[in-house]
Protein backbone atom coordinates (compact mmCIF):
# COMPACT_ATOMS: atom_id res chain seq x y z
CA UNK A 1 0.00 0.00 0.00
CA UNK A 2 1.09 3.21 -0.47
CA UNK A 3 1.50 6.70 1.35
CA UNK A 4 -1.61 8.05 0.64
CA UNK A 5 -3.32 4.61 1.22
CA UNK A 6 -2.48 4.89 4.89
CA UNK A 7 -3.15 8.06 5.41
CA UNK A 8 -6.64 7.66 4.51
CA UNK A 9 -7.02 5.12 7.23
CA UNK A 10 -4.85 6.77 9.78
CA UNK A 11 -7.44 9.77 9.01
CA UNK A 12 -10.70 7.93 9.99
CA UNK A 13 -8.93 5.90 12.89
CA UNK A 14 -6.19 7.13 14.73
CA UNK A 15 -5.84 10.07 17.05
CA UNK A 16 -2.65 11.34 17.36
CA UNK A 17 -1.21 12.61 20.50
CA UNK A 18 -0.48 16.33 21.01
CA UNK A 19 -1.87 17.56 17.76
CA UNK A 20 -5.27 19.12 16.59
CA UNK A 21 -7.05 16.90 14.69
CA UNK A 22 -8.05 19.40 11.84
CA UNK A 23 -4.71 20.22 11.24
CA UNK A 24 -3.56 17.07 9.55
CA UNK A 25 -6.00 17.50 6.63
CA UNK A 26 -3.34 20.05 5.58
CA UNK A 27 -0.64 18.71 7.14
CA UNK A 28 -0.75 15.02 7.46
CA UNK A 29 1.10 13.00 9.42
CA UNK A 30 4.68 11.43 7.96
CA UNK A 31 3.48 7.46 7.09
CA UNK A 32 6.48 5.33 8.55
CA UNK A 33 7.20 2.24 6.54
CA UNK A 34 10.36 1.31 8.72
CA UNK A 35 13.82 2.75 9.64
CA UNK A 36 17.30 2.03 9.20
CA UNK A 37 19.86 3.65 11.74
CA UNK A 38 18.85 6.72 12.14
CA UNK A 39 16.61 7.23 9.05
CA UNK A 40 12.82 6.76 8.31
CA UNK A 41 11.72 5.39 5.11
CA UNK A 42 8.13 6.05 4.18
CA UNK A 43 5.27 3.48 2.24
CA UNK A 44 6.94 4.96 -1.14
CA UNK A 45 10.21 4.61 0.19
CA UNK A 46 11.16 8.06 0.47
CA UNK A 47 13.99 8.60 3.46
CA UNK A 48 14.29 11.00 6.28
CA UNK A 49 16.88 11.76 8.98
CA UNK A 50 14.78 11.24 12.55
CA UNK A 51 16.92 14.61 13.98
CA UNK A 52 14.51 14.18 17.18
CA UNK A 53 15.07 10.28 17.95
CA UNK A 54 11.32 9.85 17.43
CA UNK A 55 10.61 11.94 20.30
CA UNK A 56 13.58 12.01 22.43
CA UNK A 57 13.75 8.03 22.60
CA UNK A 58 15.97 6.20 20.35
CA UNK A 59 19.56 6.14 20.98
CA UNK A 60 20.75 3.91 18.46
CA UNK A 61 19.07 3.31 15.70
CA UNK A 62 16.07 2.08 14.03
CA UNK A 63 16.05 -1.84 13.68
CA UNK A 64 19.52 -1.79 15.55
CA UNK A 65 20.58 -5.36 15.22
CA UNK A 66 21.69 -6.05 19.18
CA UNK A 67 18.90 -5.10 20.34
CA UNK A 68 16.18 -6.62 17.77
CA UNK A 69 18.65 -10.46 19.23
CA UNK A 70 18.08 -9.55 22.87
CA UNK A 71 13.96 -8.99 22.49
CA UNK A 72 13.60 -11.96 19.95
CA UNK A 73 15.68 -14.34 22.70
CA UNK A 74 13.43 -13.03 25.54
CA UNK A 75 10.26 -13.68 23.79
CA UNK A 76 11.42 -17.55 23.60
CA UNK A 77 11.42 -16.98 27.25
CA UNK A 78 8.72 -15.19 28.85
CA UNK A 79 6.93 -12.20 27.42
CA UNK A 80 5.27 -10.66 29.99
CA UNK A 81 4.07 -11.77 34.01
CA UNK A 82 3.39 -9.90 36.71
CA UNK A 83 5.57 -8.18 39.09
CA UNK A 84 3.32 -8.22 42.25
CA UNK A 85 4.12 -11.70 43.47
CA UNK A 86 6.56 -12.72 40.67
CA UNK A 87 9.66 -11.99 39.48
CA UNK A 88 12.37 -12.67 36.71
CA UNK A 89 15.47 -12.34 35.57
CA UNK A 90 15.72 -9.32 33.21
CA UNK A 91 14.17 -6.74 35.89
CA UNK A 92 16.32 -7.74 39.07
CA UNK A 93 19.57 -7.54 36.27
CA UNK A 94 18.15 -4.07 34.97
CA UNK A 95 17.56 -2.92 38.51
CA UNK A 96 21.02 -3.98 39.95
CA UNK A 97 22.77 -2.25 36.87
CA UNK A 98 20.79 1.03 37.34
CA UNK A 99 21.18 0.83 41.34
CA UNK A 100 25.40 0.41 39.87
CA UNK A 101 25.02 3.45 37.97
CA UNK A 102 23.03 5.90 40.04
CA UNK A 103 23.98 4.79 43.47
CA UNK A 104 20.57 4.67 44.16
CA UNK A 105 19.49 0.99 45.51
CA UNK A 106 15.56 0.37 44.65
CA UNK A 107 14.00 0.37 41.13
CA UNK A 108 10.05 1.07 40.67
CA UNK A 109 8.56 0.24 37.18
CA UNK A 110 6.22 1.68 34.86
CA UNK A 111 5.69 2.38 31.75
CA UNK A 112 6.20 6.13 30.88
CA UNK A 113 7.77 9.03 31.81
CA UNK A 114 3.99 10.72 33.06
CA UNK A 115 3.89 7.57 35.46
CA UNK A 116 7.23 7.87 36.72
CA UNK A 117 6.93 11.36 37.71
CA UNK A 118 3.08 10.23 39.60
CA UNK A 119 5.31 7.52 41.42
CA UNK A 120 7.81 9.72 42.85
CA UNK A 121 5.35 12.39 43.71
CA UNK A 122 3.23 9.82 45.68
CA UNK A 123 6.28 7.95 47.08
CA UNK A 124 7.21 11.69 48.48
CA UNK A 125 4.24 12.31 50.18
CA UNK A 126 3.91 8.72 51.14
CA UNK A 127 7.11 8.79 52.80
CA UNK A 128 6.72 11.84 54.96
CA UNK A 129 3.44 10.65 56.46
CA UNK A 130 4.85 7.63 57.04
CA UNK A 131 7.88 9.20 59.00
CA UNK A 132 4.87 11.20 61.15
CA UNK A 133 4.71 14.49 58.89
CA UNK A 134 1.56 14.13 56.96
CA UNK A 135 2.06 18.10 56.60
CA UNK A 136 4.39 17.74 53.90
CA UNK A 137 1.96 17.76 50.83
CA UNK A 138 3.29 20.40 48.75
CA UNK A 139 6.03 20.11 45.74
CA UNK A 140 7.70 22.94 43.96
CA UNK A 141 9.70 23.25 40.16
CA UNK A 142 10.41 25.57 37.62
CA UNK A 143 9.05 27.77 35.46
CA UNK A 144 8.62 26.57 32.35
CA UNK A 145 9.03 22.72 33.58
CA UNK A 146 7.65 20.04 31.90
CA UNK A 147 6.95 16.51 33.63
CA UNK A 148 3.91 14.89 32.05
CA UNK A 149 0.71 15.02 30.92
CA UNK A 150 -1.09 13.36 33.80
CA UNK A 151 -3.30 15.15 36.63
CA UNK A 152 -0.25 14.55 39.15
CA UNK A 153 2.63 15.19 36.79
CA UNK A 154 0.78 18.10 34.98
CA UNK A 155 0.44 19.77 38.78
CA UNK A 156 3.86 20.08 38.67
CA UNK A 157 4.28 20.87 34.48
CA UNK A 158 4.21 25.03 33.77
CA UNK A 159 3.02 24.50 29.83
CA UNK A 160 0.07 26.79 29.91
CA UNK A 161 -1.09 25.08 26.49
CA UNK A 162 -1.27 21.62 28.03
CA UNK A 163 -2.03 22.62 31.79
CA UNK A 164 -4.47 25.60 31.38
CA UNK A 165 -7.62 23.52 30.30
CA UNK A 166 -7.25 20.96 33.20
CA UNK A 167 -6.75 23.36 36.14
CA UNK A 168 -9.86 23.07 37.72
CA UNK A 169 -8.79 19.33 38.18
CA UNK A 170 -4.82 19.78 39.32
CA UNK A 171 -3.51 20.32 42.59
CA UNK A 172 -1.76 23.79 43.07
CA UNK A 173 1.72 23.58 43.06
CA UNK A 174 4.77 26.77 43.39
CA UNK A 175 6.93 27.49 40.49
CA UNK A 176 10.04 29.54 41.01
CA UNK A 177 12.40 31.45 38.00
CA UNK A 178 14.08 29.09 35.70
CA UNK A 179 18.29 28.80 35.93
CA UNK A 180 17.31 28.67 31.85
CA UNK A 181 20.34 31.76 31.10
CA UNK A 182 18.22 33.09 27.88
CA UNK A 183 16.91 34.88 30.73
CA UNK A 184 20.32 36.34 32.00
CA UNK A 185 21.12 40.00 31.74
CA UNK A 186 23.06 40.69 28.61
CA UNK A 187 26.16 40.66 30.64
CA UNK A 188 25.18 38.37 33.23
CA UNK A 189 27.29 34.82 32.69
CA UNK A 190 25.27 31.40 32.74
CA UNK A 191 26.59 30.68 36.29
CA UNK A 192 25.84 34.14 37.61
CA UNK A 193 22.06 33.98 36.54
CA UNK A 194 21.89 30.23 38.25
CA UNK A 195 22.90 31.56 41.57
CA UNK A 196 20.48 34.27 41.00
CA UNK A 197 17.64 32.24 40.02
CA UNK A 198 18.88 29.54 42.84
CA UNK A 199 18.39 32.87 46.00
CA UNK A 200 14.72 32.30 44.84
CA UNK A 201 14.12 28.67 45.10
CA UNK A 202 15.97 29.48 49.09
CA UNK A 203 12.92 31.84 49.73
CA UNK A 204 10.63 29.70 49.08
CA UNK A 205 11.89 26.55 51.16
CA UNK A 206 12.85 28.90 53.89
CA UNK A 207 9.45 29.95 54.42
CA UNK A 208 7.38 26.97 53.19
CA UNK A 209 9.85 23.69 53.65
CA UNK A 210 7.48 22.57 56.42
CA UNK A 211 4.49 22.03 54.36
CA UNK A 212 6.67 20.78 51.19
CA UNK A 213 7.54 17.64 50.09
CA UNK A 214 9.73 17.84 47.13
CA UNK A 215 11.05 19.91 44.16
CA UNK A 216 11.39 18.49 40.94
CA UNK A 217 13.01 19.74 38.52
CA UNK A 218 14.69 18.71 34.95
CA UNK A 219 18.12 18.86 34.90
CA UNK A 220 20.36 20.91 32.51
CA UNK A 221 17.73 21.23 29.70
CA UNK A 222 14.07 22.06 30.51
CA UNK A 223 13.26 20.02 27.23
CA UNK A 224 9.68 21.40 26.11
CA UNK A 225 10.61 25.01 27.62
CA UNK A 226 12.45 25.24 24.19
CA UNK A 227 15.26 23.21 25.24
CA UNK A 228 16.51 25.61 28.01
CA UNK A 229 19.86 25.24 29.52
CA UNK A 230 21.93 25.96 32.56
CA UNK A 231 24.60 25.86 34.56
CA UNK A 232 24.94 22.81 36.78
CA UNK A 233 25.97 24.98 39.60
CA UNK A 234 22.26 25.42 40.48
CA UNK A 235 21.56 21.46 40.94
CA UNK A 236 24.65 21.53 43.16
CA UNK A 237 23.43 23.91 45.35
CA UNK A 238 19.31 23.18 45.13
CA UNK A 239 21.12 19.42 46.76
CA UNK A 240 21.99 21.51 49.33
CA UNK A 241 18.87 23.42 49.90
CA UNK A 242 17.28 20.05 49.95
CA UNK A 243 19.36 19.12 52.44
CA UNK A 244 18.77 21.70 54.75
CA UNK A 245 15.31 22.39 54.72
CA UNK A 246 14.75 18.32 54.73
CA UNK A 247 12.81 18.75 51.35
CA UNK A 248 13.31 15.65 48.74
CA UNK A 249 14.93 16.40 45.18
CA UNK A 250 13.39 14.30 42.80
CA UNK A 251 15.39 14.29 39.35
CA UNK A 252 13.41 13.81 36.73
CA UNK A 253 15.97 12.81 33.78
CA UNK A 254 13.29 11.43 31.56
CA UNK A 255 14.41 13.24 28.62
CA UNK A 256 17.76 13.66 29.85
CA UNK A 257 19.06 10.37 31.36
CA UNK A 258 21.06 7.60 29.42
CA UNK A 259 24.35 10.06 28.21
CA UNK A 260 21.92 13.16 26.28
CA UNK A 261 23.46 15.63 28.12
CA UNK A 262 27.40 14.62 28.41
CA UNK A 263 27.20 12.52 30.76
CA UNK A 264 25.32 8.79 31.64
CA UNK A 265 23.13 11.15 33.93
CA UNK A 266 22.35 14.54 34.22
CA UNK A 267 23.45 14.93 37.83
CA UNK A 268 26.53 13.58 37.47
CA UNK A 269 28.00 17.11 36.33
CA UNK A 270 26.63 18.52 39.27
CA UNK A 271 28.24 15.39 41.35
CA UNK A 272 25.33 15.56 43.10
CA UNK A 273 22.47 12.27 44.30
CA UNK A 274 18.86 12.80 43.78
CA UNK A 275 16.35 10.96 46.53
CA UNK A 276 14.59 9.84 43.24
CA UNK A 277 15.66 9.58 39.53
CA UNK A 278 12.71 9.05 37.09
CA UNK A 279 13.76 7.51 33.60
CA UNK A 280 12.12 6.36 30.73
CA UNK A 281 12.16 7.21 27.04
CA UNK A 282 15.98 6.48 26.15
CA UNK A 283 15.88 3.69 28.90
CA UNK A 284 14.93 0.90 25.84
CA UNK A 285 16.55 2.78 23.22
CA UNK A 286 12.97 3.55 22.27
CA UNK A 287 11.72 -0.05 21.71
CA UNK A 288 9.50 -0.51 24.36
CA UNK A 289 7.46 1.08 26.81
CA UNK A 290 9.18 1.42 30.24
CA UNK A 291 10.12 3.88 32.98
CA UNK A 292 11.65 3.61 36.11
CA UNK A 293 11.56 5.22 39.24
CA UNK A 294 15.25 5.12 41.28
CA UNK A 295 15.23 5.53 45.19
CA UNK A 296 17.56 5.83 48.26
CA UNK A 297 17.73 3.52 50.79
CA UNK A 298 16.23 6.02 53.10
CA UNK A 299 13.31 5.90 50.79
CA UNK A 300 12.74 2.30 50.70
CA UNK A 301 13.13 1.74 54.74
CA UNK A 302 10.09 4.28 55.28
CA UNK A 303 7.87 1.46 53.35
CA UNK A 304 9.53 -1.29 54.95
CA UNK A 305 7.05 -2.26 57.70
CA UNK A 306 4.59 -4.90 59.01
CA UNK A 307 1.38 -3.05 57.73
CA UNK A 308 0.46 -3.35 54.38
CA UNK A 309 -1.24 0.19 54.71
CA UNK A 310 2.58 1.39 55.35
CA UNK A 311 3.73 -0.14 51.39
CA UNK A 312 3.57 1.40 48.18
CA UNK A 313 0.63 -0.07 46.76
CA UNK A 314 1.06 1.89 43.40
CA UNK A 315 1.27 -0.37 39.88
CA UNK A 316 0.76 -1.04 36.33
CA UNK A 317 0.17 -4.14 34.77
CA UNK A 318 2.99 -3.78 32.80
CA UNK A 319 5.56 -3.35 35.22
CA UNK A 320 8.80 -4.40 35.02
CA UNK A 321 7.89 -5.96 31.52
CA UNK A 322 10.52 -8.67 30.53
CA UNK A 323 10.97 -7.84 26.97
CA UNK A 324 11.00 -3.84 27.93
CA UNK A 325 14.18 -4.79 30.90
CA UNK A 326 15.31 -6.86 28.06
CA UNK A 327 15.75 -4.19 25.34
CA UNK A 328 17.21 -2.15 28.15
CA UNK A 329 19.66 -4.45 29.03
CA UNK A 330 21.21 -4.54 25.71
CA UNK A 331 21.12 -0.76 25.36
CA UNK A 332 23.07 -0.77 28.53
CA UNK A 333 25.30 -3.79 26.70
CA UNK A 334 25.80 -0.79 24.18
CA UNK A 335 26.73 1.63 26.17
CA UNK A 336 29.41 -0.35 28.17
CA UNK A 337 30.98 -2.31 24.57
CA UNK A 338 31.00 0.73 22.16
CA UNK A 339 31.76 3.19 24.55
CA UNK A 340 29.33 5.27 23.47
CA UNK A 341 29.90 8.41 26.08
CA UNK A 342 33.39 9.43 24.67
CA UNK A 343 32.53 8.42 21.23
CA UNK A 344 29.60 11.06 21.43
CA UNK A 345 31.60 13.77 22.85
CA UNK A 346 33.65 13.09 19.76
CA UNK A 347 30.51 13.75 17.68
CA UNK A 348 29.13 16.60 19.59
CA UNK A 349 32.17 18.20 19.15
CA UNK A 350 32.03 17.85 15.04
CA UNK A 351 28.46 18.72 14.78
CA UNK A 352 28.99 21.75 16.61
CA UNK A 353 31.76 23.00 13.84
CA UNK A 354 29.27 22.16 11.17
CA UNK A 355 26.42 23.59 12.98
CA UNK A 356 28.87 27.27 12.72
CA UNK A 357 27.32 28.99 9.76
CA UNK A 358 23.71 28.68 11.77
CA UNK A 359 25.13 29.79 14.82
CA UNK A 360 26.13 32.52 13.18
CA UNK A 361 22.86 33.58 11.41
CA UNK A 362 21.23 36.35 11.76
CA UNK A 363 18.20 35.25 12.51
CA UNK A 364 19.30 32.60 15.25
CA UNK A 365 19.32 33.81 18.78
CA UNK A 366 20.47 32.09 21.68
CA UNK A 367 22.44 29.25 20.04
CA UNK A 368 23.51 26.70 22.87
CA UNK A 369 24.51 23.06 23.26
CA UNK A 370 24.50 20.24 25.73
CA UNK A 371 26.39 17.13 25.39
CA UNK A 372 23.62 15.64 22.58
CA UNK A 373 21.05 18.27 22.73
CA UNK A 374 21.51 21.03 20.30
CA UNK A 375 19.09 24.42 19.89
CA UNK A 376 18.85 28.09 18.88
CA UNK A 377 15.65 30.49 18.86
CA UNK A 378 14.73 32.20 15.12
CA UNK A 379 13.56 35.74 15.19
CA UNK A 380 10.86 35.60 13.16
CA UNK A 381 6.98 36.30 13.28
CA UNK A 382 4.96 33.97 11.76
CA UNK A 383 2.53 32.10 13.80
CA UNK A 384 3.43 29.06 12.19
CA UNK A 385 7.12 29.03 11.80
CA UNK A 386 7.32 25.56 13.39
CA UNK A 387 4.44 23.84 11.38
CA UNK A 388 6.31 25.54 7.91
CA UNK A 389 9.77 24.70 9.29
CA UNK A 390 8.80 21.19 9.91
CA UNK A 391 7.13 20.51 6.35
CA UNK A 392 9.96 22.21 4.23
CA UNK A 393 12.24 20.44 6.17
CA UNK A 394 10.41 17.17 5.66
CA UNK A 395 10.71 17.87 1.82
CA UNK A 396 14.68 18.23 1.89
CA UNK A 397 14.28 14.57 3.91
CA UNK A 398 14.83 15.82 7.64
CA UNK A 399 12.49 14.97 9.93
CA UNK A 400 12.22 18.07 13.04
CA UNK A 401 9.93 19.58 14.76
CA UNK A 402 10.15 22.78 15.82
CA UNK A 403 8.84 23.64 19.85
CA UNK A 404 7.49 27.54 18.67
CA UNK A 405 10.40 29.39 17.53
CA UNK A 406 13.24 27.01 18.93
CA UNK A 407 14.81 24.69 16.28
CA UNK A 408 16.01 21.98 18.30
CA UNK A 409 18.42 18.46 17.05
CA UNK A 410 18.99 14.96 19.25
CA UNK A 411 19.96 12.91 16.62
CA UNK A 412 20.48 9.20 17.72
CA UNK A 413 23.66 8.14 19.11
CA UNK A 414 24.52 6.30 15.64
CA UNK A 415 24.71 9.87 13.51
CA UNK A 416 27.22 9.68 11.41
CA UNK A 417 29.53 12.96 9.90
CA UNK A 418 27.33 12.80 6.45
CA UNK A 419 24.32 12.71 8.35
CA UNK A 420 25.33 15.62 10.27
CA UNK A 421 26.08 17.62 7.41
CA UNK A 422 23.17 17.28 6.18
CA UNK A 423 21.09 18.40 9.47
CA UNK A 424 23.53 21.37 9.45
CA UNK A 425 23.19 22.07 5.40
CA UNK A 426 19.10 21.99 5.30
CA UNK A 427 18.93 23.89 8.28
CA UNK A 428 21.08 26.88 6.68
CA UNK A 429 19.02 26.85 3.60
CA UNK A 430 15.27 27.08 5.32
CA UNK A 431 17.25 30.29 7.63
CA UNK A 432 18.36 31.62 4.42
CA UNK A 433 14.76 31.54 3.30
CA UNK A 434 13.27 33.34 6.41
């Protein structure tokens, strides 16, 4: 069948997530045959670079070979039982690698990033009324933070277009300035605005620390603020703030986790420890549905008890999936055989050079780059730069998408130098055409 085939059915059918409906009679969706490395092939068999890792989640390639073996060896096995009352081999080795790798000792499972961040909100609160201060009931993050698109994670999101329309059914939580340094006087440095926006986040927990829980925040890139970046002075010290006011940091590396920023997580540049870490989309290489929720010990003891009413009686059915541990048990395989860490820095390094004739634009603003994570702003004023961005870029065979005026790349960990030329090359020519 051919493109236009499936579109008509994928019209009458399917709704899509985080798009209005209407629009795609104009714009239709992209019909995905299959993909090859870090390329989509459509039903005609047209190709296109996936510069966004199919939303943030594939880190090495379409129909990457090691990881196709691993999922076709556990389905031999066991495809799927439960985790209350049962357990298996792939998600104690998954959990015991990630406990190696985070220092944190107890995995939760579930199957997205939204449900993560509800597990480590509600393991927060649990834990405080469990250690006698039901008080604590309140969480704080950023401006301009993004954690999911549930009631508990979108309490804590500040995306006006998703959150606004649901308010009446959210619990109210604080928001305090970004660290993002786009917001930084014009001769205030990146580390000078973090300790500025950092004195706020101290007001707040002086003052309120006995009715709060947690912050959570996203660290080093606020991902659907526009990719905003900062300095990883202000994790170091909000660890300390924690600290102090006995408020728990919960980490949500979602986007961020599994080497996007530099480094195998986030925090590690800010050599600081979370009291949760909340992964998912790289965490299967984007095979499979799974997230994961990472705890201290401290955590885990406040659970620990005779009374069932004292557990975490959260879950999914799909928890701790075999074939999802599996497929992240060979991305970790990846990771630890290719070397994949310095080999990126090699790459980010590279694409940055042949990203220098859009830096230097004069319609970018704001370029700015973080380990795999490249973005700029375009000064511009059409109120549908990133829908006409998208589809001329779709026609030169890149696949990107725009978040408003911020042109954003995370390639998959398997870009190549040819590949990256040619993200660099068809971005220049749409600029030139602004």
């Amino acid at each position: 069948m051919s493109n236009a085939d499936w579109l008509s059915r994928s019209h009458t059918a399917v709704w899509h997530p985080c798009t209005q409906m209407k629009h795609l009679e104009q714009i239709p969706p992209l019909p995905v045959a299959r993909g090859e490395g870090a390329w989509l092939i459509d039903y005609d068999g047209r190709r296109y670079l996936d510069a966004t890792s199919s939303w943030w989640v594939n880190l090495f390639g379409h129909a990457n070979p090691r990881i196709n073996a691993a999922i076709v060896d556990q389905l031999g096995r066991i495809e799927h039982v439960m985790l209350a009352g049962c357990t298996h081999a792939p998600v104690v080795e998954l959990s015991e690698r990630l406990a190696r790798l985070s220092g944190l000792s107890h995995a939760f499972y579930a199957s997205d990033g939204a449900s993560a961040t509800e597990i480590a909100l509600k393991m927060s609160f649990h834990f405080w009324r469990n250690r006698g201060r039901p008080h604590k009931t309140g969480f704080v993050s950023l401006q301009n933070g993004y954690h999911g698109e549930t009631l508990g994670a979108l309490s804590v999101t500040d995306v006006p277009l998703f959150k606004d329309v649901y308010a009446p059914l959210l619990r109210l939580s604080h928001q305090v300035i970004s660290p993002d340094w786009r917001q930084a006087d014009p001769d205030e440095s990146a580390e000078a605005y973090a300790w500025r926006a950092i004195a706020q986040m101290e007001d707040f927990l002086a003052e309120c620390a006995d009715t709060t829980a947690a912050v959570i925040v996203e660290p080093l890139v606020q991902g659907a603020a526009g990719m905003a970046m900062y300095h990883p002075i202000y994790l170091t010290r909000l660890r300390e703030l924690c600290d102090k006011y006995q408020v728990h940091l919960i980490a949500d590396e979602i986007a961020v986790g599994f080497g996007r920023t530099g480094t195998f997580f986030a925090c590690e540049q800010a050599d600081i420890r979370p009291d949760f870490l909340c992964l998912s989309k790289g965490i299967t290489g984007g095979y499979l549905p799974l997230s994961c929720v990472l705890a201290s010990d401290e955590i885990y003891a406040a659970f620990y008890a005779d009374s069932t009413a004292r557990g975490f009686l959260h879950s999914h059915s799909y928890t701790g999936n075999p074939l999802a541990c599996r497929a992240a048990l060979a991305v970790l395989d990846i990771f630890d055989q290719d070397d994949v860490i310095a080999a990126n820095r090699a790459k980010a390094v590279r694409f940055t050079e042949l990203l220098g004739s859009v830096a230097a634009h004069p319609h970018v603003r704001h370029f700015r780059h973080t380990g795999m994570i490249w973005a700029f702003d375009v000064k511009q004023s059409s109120p549908h730069f990133a829908r006409d961005f998208h589809q001329q870029a779709l026609a030169q065979g890149l696949f990107i998408r725009p978040i408003g005026n911020t042109v954003y790349f995370m390639p998959p960990y398997v870009i190549e130098e040819a590949e990256m030329r040619l993200m660099a090359d068809v971005t220049l020519n749409l600029l030139q055409t602004l």
